[in-house]
Protein backbone atom coordinates (compact mmCIF):
# COMPACT_ATOMS: atom_id res chain seq x y z
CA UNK A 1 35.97 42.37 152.63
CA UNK A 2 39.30 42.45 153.86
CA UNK A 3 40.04 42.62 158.14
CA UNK A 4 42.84 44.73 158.28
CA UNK A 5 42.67 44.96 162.02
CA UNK A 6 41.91 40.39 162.45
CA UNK A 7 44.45 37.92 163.26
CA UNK A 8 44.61 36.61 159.96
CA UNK A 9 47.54 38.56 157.68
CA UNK A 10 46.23 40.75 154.56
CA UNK A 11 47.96 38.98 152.28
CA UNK A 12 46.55 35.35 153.66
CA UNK A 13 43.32 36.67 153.20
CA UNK A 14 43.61 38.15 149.52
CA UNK A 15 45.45 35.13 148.75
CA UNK A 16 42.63 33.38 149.85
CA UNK A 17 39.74 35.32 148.28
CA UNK A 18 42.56 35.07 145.19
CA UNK A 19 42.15 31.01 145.77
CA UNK A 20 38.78 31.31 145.72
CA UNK A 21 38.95 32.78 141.91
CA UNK A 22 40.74 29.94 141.15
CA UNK A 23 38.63 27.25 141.96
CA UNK A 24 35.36 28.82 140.86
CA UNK A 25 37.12 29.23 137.48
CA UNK A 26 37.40 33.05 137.56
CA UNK A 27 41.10 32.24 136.98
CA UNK A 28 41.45 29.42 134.98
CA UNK A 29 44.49 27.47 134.64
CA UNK A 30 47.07 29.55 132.51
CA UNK A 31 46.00 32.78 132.75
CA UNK A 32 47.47 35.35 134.66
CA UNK A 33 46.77 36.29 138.35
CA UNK A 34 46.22 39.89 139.20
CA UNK A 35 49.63 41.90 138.63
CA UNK A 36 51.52 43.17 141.95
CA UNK A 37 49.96 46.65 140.39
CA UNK A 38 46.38 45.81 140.30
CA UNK A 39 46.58 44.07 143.79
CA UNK A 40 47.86 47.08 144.80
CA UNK A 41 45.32 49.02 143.72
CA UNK A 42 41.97 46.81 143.73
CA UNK A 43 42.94 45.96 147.64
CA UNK A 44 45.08 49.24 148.70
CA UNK A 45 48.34 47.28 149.90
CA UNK A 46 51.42 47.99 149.57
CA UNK A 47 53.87 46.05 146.73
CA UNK A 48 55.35 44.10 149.23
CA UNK A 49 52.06 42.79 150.50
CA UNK A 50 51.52 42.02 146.75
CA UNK A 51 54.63 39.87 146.41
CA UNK A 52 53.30 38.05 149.69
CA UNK A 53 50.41 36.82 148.00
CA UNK A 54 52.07 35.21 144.91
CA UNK A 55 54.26 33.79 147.78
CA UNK A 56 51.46 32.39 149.30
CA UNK A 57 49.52 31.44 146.13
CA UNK A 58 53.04 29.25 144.55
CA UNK A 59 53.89 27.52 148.44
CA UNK A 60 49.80 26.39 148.19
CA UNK A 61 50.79 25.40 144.56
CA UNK A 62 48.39 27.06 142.90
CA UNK A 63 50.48 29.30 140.81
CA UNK A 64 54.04 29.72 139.37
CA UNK A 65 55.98 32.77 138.30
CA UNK A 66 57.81 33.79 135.03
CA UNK A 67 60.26 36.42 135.25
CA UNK A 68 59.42 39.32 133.35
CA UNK A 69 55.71 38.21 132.60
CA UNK A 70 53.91 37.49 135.40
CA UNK A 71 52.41 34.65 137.91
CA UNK A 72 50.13 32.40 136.07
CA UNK A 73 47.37 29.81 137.69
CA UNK A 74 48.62 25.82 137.55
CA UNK A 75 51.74 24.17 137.12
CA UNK A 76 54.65 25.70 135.19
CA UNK A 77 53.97 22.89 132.19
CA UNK A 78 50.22 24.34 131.81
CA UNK A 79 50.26 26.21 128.33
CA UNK A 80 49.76 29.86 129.08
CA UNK A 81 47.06 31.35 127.69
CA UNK A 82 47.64 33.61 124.31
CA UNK A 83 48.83 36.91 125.89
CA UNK A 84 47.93 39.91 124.01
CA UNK A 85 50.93 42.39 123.30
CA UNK A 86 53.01 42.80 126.46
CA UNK A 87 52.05 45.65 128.74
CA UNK A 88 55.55 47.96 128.00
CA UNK A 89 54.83 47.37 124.64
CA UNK A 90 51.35 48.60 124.60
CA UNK A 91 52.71 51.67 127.10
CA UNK A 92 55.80 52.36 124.63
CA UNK A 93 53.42 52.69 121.48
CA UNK A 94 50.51 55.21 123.58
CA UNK A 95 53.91 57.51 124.04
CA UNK A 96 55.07 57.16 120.82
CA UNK A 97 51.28 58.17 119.67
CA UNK A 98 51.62 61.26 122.20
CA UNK A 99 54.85 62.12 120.76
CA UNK A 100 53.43 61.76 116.69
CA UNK A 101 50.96 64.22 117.75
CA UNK A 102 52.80 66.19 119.68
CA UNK A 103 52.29 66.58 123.35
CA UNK A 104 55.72 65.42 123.92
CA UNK A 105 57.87 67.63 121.38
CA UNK A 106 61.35 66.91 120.29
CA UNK A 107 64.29 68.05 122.36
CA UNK A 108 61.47 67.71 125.53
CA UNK A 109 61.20 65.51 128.36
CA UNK A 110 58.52 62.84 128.73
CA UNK A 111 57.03 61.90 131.75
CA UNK A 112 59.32 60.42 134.68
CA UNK A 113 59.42 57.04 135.70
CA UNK A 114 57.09 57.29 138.61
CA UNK A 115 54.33 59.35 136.38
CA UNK A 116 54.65 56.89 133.82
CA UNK A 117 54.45 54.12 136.43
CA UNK A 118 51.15 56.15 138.21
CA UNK A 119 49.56 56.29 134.94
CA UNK A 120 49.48 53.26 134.28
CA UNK A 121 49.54 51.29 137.14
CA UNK A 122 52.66 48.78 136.73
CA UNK A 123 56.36 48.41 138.07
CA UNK A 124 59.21 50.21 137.80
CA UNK A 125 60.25 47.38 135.46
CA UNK A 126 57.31 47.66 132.73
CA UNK A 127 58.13 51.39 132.81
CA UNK A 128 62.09 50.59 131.92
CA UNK A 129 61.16 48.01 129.23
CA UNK A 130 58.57 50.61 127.69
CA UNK A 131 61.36 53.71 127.74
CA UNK A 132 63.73 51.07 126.31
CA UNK A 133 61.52 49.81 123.92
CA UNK A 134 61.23 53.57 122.53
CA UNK A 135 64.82 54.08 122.74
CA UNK A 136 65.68 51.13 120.42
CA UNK A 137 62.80 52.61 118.02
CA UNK A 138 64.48 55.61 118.05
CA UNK A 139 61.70 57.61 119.34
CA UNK A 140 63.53 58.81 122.52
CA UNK A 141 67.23 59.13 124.09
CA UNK A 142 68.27 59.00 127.49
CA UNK A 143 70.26 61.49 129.19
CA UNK A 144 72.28 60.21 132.05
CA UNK A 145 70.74 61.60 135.29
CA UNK A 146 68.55 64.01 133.46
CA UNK A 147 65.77 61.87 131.80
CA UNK A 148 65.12 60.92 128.59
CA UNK A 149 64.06 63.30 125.71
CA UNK A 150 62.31 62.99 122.66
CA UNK A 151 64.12 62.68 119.60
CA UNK A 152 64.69 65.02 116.47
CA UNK A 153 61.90 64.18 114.34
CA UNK A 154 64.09 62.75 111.53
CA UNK A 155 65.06 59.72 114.22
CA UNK A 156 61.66 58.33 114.38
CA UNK A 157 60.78 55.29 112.99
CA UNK A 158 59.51 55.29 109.79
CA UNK A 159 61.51 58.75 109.11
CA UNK A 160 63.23 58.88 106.14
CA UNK A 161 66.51 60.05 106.25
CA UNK A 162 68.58 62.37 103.80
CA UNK A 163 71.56 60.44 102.71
């Protein structure tokens, strides 16, 4: 139970409870730590509070960070464990399965950033690589302070094309 109103900082104390995982083997050494998303949500704080607690978790030397994929428990030569398919990936292919069957049709926006980001819980960052990751598929283009659309049908992957 967090003190939000006690001496001791927020982000001390979930990096503490956070500790605590660690060395009961909740969190075993090279798996991932909680994203800054799901510490935001399982604790209600904000993302900066979030960051604070890696913070706190790599100066105990407990964790490390990789760019792009996350904080992970031990030292940076630990082997991580097997990660399944990266989170943008798995959010890129549940829109490209909306837009197969349809609820996003061609010529049509899909969600925004911060709906897609809602809906799923990550950073703006996961969101980006996801849209990307359906823009080099072809599934979607971007339209320079507009959004990005789906694309014509024929575009898709897998599509064949008329020569």
């Amino acid at each position: 139970m967090l003190d939000r109103d006690g001496p001791i900082p927020v982000y001390k104390q979930i990096a503490e409870m956070i500790r605590e995982r660690i060395t009961t083997g909740d969190i075993t050494p090279g798996e991932a730590m909680p994203s800054e998303a799901e510490l935001e949500s399982e604790y209600g704080i904000a993302r900066t509070t979030a960051r604070r607690v890696a913070r706190e978790l790599r100066e105990q030397g407990l964790v490390y960070t990789v760019q792009g994929e996350g904080t992970f428990v031990g030292e940076p030569d630990v082997p991580r464990a097997p990660r399944k398919t990266p989170r943008y990936q798995r959010i890129a292919e549940e829109v490209a399965e909306r837009i197969r069957r349809g609820d996003f049709p061609p010529n049509r926006a899909i969600p925004s950033e911060k709906v897609l980001m809602a809906q799923y819980g990550v950073a703006k960052a996961t969101v980006r690589n996801a849209v990307a990751h359906l823009r080099e598929q072809g599934w979607v283009f971007t339209v320079s302070h507009r959004g990005t659309y789906v694309s014509a049908k024929e575009k898709w992957p897998g599509t064949t094309r008329n020569p």
